[in-house]
Protein backbone atom coordinates (compact mmCIF):
# COMPACT_ATOMS: atom_id res chain seq x y z
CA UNK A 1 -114.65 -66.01 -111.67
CA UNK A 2 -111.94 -63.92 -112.24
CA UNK A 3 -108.80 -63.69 -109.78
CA UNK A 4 -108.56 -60.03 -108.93
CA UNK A 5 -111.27 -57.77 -108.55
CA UNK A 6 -110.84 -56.11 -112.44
CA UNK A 7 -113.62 -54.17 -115.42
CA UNK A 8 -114.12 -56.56 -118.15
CA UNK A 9 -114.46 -54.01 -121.24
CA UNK A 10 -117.26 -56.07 -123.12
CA UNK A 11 -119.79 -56.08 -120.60
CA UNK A 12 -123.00 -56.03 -123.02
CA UNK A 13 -126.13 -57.33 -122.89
CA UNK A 14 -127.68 -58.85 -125.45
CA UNK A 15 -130.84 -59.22 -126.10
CA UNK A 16 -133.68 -61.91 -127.97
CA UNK A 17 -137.22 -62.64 -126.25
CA UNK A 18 -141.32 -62.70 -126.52
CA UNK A 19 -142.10 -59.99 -128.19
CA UNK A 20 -144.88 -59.21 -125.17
CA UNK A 21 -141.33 -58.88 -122.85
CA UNK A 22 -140.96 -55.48 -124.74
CA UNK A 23 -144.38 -53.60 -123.27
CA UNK A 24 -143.57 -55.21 -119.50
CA UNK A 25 -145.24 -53.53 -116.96
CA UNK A 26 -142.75 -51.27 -114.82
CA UNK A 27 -140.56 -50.78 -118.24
CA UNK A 28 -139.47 -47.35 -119.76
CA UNK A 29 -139.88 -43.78 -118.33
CA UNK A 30 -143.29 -41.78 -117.75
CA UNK A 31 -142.56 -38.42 -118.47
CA UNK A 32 -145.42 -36.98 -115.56
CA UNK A 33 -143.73 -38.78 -112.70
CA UNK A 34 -139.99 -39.96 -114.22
CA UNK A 35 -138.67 -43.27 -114.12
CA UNK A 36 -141.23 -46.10 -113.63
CA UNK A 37 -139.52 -49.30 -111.60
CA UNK A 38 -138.22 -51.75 -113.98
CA UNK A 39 -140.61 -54.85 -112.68
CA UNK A 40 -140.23 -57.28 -110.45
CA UNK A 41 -138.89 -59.82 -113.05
CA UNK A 42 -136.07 -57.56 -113.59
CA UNK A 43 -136.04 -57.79 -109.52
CA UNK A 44 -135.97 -61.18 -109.67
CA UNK A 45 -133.02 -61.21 -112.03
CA UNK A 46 -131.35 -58.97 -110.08
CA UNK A 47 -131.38 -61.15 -106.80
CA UNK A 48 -130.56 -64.05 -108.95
CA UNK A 49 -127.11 -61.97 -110.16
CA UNK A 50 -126.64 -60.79 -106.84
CA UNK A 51 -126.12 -63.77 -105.55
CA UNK A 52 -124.43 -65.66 -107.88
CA UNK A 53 -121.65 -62.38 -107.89
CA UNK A 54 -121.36 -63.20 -104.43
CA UNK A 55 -120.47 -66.47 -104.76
CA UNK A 56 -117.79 -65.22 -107.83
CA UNK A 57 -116.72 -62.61 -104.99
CA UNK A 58 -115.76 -65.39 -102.66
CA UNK A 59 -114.41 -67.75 -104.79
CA UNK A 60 -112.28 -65.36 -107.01
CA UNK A 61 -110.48 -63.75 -103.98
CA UNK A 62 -110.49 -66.60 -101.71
CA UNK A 63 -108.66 -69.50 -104.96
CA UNK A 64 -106.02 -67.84 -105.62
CA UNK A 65 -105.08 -67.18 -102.02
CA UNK A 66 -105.27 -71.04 -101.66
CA UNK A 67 -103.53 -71.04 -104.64
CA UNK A 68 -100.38 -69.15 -103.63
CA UNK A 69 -100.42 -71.67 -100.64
CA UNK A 70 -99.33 -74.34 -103.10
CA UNK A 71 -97.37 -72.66 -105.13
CA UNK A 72 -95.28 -69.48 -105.75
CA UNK A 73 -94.67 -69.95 -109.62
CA UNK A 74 -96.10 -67.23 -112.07
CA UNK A 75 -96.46 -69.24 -114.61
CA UNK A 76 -98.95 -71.72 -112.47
CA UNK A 77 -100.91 -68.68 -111.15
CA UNK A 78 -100.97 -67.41 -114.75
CA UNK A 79 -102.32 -70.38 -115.62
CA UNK A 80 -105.29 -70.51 -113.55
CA UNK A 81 -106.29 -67.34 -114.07
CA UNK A 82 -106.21 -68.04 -117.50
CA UNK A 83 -108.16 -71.14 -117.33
CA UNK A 84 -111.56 -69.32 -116.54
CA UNK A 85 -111.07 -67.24 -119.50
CA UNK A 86 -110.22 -69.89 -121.89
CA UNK A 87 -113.81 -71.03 -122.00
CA UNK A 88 -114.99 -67.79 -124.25
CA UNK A 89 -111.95 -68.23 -126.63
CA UNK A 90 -113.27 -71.90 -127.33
CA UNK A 91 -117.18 -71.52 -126.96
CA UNK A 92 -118.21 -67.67 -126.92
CA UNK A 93 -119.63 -68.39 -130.79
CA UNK A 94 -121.68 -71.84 -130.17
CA UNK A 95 -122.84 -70.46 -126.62
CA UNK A 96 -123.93 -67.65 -128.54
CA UNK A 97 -125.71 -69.63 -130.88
CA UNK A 98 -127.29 -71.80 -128.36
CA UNK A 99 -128.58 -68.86 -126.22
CA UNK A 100 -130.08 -67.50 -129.09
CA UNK A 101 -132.49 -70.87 -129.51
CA UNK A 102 -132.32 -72.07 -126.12
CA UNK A 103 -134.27 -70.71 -123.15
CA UNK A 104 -132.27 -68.29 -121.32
CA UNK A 105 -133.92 -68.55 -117.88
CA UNK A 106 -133.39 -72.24 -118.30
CA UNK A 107 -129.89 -72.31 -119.65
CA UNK A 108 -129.35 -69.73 -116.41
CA UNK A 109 -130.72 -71.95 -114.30
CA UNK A 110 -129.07 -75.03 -115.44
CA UNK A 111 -125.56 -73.44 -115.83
CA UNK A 112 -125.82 -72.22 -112.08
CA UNK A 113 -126.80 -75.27 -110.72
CA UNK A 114 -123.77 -77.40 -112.45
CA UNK A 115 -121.49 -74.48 -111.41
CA UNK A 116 -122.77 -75.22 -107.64
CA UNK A 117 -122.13 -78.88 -108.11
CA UNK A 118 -118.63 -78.26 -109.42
CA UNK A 119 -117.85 -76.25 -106.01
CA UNK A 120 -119.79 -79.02 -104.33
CA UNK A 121 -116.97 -81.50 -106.18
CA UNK A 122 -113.97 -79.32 -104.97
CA UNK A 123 -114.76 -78.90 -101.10
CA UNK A 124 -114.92 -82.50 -101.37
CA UNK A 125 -111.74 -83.13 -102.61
CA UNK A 126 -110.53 -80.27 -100.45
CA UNK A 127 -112.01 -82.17 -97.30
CA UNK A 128 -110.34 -85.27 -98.23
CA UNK A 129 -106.72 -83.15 -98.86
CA UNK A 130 -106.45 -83.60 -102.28
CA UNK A 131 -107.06 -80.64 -103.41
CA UNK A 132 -103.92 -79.55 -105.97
CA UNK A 133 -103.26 -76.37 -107.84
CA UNK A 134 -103.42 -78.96 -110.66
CA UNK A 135 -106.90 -79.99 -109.07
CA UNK A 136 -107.97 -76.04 -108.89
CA UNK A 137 -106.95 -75.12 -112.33
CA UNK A 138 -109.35 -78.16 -113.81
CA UNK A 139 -111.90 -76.61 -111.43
CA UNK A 140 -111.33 -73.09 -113.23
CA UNK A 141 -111.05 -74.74 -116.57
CA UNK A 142 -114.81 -76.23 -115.87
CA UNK A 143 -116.26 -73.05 -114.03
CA UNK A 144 -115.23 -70.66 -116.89
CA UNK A 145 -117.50 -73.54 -118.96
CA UNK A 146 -120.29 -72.72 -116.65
CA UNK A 147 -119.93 -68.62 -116.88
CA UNK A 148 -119.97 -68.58 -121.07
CA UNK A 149 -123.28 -70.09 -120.86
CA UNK A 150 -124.83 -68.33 -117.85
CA UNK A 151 -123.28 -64.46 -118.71
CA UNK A 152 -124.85 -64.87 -122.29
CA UNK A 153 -127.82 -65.93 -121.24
CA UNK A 154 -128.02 -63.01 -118.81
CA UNK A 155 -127.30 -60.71 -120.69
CA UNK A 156 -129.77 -61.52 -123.30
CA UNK A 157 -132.23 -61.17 -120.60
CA UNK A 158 -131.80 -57.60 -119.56
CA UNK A 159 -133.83 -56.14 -122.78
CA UNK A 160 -136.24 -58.25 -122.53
CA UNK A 161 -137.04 -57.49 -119.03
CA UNK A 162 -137.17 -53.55 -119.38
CA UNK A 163 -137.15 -52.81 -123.26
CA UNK A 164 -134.96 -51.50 -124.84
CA UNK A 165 -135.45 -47.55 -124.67
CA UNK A 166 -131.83 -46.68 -124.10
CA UNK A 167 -132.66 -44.75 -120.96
CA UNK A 168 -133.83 -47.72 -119.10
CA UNK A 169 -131.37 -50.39 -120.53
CA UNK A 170 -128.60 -47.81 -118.93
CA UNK A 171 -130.78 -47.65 -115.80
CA UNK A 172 -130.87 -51.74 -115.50
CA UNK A 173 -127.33 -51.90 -116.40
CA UNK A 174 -126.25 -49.33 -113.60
CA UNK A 175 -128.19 -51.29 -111.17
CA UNK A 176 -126.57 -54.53 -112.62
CA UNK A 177 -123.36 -53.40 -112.29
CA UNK A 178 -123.90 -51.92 -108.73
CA UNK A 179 -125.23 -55.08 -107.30
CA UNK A 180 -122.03 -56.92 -108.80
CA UNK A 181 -119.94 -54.87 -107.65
CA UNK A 182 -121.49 -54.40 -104.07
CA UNK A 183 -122.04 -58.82 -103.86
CA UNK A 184 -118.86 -59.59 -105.86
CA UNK A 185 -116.40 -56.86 -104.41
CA UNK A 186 -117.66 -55.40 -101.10
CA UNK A 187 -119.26 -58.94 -99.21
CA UNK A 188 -117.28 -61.50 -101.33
CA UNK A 189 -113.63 -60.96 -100.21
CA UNK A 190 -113.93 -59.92 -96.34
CA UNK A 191 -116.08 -63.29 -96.24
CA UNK A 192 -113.54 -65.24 -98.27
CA UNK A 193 -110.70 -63.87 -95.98
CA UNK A 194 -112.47 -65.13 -93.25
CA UNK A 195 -113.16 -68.64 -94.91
CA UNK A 196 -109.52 -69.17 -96.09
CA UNK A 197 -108.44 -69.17 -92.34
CA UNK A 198 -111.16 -71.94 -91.69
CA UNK A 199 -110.02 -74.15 -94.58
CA UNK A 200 -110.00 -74.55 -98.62
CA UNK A 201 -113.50 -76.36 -98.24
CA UNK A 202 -115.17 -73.23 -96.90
CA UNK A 203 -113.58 -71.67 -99.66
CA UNK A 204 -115.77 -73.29 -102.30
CA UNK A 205 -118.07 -74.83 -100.03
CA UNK A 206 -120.00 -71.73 -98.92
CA UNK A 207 -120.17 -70.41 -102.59
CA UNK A 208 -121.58 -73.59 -104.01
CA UNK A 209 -124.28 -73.30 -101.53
CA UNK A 210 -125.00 -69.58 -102.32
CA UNK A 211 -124.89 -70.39 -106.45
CA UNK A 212 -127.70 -73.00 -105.79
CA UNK A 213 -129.93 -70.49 -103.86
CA UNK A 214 -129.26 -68.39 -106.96
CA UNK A 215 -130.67 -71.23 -109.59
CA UNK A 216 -133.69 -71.72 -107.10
CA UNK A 217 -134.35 -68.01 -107.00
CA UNK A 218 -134.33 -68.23 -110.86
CA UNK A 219 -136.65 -71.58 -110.71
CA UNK A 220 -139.15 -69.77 -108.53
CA UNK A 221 -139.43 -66.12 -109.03
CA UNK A 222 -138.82 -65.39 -112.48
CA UNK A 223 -141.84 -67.82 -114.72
CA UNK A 224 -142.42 -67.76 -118.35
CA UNK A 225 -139.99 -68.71 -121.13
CA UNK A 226 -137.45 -66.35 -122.75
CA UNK A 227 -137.01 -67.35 -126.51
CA UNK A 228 -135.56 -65.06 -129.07
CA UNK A 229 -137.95 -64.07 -131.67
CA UNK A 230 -138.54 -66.57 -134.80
CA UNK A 231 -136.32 -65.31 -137.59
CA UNK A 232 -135.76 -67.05 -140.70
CA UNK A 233 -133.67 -69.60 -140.27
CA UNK A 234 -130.79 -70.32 -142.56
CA UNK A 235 -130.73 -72.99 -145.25
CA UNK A 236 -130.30 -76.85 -143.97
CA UNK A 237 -126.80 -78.20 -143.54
CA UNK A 238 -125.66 -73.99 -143.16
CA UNK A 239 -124.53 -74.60 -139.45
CA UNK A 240 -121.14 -72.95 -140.32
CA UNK A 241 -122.96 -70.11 -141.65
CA UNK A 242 -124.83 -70.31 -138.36
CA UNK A 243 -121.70 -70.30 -136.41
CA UNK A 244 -120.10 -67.40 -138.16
CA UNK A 245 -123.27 -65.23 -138.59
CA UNK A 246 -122.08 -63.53 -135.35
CA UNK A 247 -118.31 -62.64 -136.02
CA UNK A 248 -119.68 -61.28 -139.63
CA UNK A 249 -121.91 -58.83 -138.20
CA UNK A 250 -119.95 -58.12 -135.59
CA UNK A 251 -116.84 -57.54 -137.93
CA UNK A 252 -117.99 -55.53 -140.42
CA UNK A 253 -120.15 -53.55 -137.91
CA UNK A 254 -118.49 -49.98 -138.28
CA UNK A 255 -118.91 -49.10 -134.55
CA UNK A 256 -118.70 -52.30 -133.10
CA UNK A 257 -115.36 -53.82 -134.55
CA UNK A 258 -113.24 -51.24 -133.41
CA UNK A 259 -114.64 -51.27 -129.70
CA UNK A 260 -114.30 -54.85 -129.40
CA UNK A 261 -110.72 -54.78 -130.55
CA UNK A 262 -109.92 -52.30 -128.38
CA UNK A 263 -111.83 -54.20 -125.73
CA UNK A 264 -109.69 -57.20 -126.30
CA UNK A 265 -106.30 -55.19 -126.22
CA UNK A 266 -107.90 -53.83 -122.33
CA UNK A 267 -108.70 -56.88 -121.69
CA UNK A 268 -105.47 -58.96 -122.58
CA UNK A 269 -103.57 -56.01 -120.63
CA UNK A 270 -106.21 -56.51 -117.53
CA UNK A 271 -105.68 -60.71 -117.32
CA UNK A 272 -101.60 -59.99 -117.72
CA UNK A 273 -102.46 -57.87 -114.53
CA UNK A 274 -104.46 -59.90 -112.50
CA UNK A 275 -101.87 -62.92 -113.76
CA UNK A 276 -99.30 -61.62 -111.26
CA UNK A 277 -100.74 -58.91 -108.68
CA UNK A 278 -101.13 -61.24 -106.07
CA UNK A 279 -97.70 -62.45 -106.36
CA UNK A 280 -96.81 -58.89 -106.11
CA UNK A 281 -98.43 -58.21 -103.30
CA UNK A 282 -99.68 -61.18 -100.92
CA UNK A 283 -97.14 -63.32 -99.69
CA UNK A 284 -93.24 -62.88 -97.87
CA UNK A 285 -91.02 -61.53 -99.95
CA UNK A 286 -93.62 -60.09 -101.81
CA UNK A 287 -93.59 -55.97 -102.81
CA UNK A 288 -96.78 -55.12 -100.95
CA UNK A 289 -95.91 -57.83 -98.03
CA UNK A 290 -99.98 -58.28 -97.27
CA UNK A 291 -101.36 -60.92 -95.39
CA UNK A 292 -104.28 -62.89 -97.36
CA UNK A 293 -106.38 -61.38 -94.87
CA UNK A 294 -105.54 -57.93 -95.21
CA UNK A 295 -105.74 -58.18 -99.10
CA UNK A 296 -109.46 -59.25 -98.94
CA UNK A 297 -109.98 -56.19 -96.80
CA UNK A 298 -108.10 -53.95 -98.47
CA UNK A 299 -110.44 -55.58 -102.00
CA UNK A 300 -113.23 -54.12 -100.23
CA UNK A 301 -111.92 -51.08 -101.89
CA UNK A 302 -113.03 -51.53 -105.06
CA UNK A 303 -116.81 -52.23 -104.86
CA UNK A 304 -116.68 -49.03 -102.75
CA UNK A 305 -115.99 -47.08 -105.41
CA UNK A 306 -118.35 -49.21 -108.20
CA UNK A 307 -121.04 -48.28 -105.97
CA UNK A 308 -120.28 -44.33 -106.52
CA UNK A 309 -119.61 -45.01 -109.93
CA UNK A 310 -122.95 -46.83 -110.33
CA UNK A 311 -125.19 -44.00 -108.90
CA UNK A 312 -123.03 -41.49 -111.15
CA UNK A 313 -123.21 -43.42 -114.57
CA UNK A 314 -126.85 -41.46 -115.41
CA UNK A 315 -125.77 -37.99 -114.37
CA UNK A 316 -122.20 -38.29 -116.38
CA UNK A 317 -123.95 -39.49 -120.01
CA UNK A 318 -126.61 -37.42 -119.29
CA UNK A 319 -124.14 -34.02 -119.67
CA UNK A 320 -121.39 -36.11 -121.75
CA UNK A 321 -121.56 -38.13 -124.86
CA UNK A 322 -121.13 -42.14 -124.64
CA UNK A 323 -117.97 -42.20 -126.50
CA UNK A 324 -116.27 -39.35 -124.67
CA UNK A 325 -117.14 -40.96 -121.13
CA UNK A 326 -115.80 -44.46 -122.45
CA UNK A 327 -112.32 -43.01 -123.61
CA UNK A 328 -112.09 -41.10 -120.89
CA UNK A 329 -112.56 -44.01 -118.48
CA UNK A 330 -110.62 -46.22 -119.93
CA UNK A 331 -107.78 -43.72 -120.51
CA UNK A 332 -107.13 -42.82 -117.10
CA UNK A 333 -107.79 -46.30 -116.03
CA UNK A 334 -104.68 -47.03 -118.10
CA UNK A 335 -102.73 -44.92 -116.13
CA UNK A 336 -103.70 -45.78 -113.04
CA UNK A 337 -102.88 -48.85 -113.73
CA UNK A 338 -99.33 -47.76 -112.44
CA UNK A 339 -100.17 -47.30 -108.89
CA UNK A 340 -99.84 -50.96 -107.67
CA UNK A 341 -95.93 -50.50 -109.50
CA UNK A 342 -95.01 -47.59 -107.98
CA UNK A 343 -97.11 -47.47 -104.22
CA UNK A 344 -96.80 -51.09 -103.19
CA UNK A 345 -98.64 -51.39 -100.06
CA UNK A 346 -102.17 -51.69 -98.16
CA UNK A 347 -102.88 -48.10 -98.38
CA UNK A 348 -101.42 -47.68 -102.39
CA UNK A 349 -103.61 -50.87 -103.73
CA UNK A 350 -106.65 -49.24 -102.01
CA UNK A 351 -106.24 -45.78 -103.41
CA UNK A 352 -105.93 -48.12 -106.89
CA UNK A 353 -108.79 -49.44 -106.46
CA UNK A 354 -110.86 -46.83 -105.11
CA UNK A 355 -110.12 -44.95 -108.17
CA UNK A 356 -110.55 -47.58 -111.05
CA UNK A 357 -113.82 -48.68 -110.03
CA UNK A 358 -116.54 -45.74 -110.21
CA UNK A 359 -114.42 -45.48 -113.66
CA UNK A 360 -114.64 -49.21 -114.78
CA UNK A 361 -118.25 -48.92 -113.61
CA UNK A 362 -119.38 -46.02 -115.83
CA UNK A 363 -117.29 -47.37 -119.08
CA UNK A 364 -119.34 -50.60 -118.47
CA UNK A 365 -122.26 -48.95 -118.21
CA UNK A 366 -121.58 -47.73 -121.69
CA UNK A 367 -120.79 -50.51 -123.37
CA UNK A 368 -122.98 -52.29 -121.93
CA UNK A 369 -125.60 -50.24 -123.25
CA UNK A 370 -124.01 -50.20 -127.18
CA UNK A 371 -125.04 -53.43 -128.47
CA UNK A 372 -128.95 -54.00 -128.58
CA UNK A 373 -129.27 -50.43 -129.86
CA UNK A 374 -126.71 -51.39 -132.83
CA UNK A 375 -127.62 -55.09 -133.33
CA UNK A 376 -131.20 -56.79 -134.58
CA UNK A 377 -132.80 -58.57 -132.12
CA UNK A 378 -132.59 -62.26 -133.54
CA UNK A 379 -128.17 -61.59 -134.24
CA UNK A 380 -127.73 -60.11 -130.15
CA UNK A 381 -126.80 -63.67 -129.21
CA UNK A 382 -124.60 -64.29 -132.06
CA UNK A 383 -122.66 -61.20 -131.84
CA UNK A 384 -122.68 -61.15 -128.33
CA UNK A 385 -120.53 -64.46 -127.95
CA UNK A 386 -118.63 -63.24 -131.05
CA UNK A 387 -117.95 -60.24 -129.45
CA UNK A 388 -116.68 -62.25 -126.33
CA UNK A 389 -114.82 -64.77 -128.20
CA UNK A 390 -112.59 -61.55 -128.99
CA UNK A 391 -112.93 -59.48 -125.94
CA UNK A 392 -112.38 -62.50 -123.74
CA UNK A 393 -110.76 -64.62 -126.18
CA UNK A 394 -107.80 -62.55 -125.26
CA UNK A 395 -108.08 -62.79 -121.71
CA UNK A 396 -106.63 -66.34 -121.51
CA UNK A 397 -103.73 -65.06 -123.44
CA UNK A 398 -103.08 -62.23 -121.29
CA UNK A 399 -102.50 -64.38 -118.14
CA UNK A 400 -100.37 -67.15 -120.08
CA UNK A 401 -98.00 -64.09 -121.18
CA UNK A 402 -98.06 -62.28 -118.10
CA UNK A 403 -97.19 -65.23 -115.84
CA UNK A 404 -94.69 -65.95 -118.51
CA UNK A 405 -92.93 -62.55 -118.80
CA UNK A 406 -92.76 -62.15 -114.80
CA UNK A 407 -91.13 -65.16 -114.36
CA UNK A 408 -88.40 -64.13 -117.37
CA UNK A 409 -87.98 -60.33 -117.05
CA UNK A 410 -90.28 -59.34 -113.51
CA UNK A 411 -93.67 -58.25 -112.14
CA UNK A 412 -92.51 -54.57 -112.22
CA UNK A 413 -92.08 -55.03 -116.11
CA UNK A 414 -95.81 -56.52 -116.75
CA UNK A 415 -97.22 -53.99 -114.75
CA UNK A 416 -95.48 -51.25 -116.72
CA UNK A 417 -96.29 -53.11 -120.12
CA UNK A 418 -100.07 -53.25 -118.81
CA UNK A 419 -100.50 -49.42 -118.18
CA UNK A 420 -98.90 -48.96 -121.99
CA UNK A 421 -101.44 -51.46 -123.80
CA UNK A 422 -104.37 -49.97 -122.13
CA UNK A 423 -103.78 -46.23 -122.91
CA UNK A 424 -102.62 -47.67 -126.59
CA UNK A 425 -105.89 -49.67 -126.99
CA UNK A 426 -107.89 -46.22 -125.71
CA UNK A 427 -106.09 -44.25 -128.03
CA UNK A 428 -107.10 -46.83 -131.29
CA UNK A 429 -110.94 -46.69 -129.67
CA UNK A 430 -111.13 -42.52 -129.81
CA UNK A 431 -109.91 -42.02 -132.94
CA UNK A 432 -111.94 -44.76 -134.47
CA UNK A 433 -115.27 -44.49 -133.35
CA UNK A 434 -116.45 -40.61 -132.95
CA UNK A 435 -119.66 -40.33 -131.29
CA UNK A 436 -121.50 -39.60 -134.38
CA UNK A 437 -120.89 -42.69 -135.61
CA UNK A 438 -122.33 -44.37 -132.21
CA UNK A 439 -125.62 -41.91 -133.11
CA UNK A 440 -125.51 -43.21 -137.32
CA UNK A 441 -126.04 -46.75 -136.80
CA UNK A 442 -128.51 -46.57 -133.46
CA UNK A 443 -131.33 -48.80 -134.46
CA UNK A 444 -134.67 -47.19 -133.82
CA UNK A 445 -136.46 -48.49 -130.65
């Protein structure tokens, strides 16, 4: 759940399952006819994400609005945002851990459903009026708990359901992203505009329901059991050397270190953003002076353009290299980043986010194709939540200083300080990892 529609940099899958996964039916291209379909268990998948990203789209545009009903401080609304993120700073290694020797259908399944319960818990409380931002922040504390667990374990599913030729893991990822974007960005908000006018029980109510279709899609259509490889396991009593396996790898990785601290510099920038652009713009005596209504609408922006950016991705990389399209995305990103300062209104925010998604779409598509091409099979877990305890590690932090520095100095100032850090952390990324160094550590297929 995060509290404005925004591109999380480390977007990776990681991978770790039967070794029979890898020659699926419906996986990898046939050079007669092109592209084969990616099989119905990646179809299966795919409904399962789709729904549960609707669910995220409704409640991460319709809290906040409830939010700013309670209270108008910066620091509060910093604080819930940065409650969902706080999760990966404090579990992203163990989760990754876990997912690596755990089911990952199952721990899908199982994180979904007690994610659907929690919502369950709040439109209770919500239909008994005692629903607090106090109460709401403890509910984004717990669903953040939920997401480590559930985006790990999806992630490490996507190989395993198409291979991992790189063709088809950018393919799956494309389609991933598009059906987040379209479920999370383009149905979620109008519908949580509506339900915030009904009442804060809709608000969560409606999503819990849709999250538990999501873990019975997962129960029903996707069978079989999706267990990383056996690898040799490390000596008994080693379960720190377990732990920090992940950041290791991930850390002295050549490619991988700098893109993830980059990442995590985007990222902190992104939170500080989404920490206060609601108070910029919803509300009287706001900037923008939007209704909540019209800022769900005007949301519907974004997922627009993901959709454009998701049935570009394949073209662009296949004329550009990886690392060029990545910089490039993220760089002007950056700077568009200044629109929301300098155009605040209905018309400004949707140019914004017209233009940031197809971008934040294609640099995701990217990344998120880096990591099981550069990581063994057995580690993805590992390095994936060390990679998140970084990337969104930082997240939490972002929102806590954002909400703090509005409240001291101004939203104009955070927004300004945002578009800096993002072209500075773009800057570090190009001159650090050159796209023959992407192409020197590739792992073969």
């Amino acid at each position: 759940m995060a509290v404005v529609p925004a591109a999380k940099s480390d977007a990776g899958p990681a991978a770790g399952t039967p070794a029979a996964a890898h020659a699926a039916p419906g996986a990898g291209p046939d050079a007669a006819n092109g592209p084969r379909p990616l099989g119905r268990r990646f179809a299966a998948h795919l409904s399962a994400v789709g729904l549960a990203n609707l669910a995220d789209g409704v409640v991460a545009t319709g809290v906040p609005l409830v939010a700013i009903t309670m209270t108008r401080s910066p620091e509060l609304i910093g604080l819930l945002t940065a409650a969902v993120w706080l999760p990966w700073l404090l579990l992203g290694i163990p989760a990754g851990v876990l997912v690596d020797r755990w089911d990952r259908r199952r721990t899908m399944t199982v994180a979904l459903s007690a994610r659907g319960l929690l919502l369950l818990g709040a439109a209770a409380l919500a239909v008994a009026g005692e629903l607090s931002i106090w109460w709401l922040i403890a509910m984004a504390l717990a669903y953040g708990v939920t997401e480590v667990f559930t985006d790990l374990a999806a992630s490490a599913q996507v190989p395993a359901l198409v291979g991992r030729d790189a063709t088809d893991l950018r393919r799956a990822t494309s389609r991933l992203l598009g059906v987040e974007h379209v479920a999370n960005g383009f149905v979620g908000p109008p519908l949580a505009g509506l339900l915030v006018a009904v009442g804060a029980a809709w608000v969560v109510g409606v999503p819990a329901v849709v999250v538990l279709l999501a873990a019975l899609v997962l129960t029903v259509a996707l069978r079989g059991r999706y267990v990383a490889p056996h690898r040799a396991v490390p000596p008994v009593g080693s379960t720190l050397g377990r732990l920090g396996e992940g950041m290791t790898t991930l850390w002295r990785h050549p490619v991988l270190r700098p893109l993830i601290l980059g990442g995590g510099l985007w990222n902190f920038a992104s939170t500080a953003f989404a920490a206060v652009i609601v108070l910029w713009m919803v509300g009287p005596g706001s900037a923008g002076g939007l209704t909540p209504q019209v800022w769900a609408l005007v949301a519907v922006a974004m997922p627009v353009g993901a959709v454009v950016g998701s049935a570009l991705a394949s073209r662009v990389l296949n004329r550009w290299s990886e690392m060029r399209v990545l910089v490039v995305c993220w760089g002007v990103v950056g700077v568009l980043n200044l629109l929301p300062l300098l155009w605040p209104n209905a018309l400004g925010l949707a140019t914004f986010l017209l233009l940031v998604a197809p971008l934040g779409v294609i640099g995701n598509v990217v990344s998120g194709s880096l990591r099981p091409r550069l990581v063994p099979e057995h580690l993805l877990g590992k390095v994936g939540g060390a990679a998140r305890v970084i990337g969104y590690g930082a997240m939490p932090l972002g929102a806590v200083v954002g909400g703090q520095v509005a409240a001291l100095l101004g939203i104009p100032v955070v927004l300004a300080g945002v578009a800096a850090v993002m072209v500075l952390a773009t800057v570090y990324v190009a001159l650090s990892v050159p796209q023959s160094l992407v192409d020197e550590h590739q792992l073969a297929p």
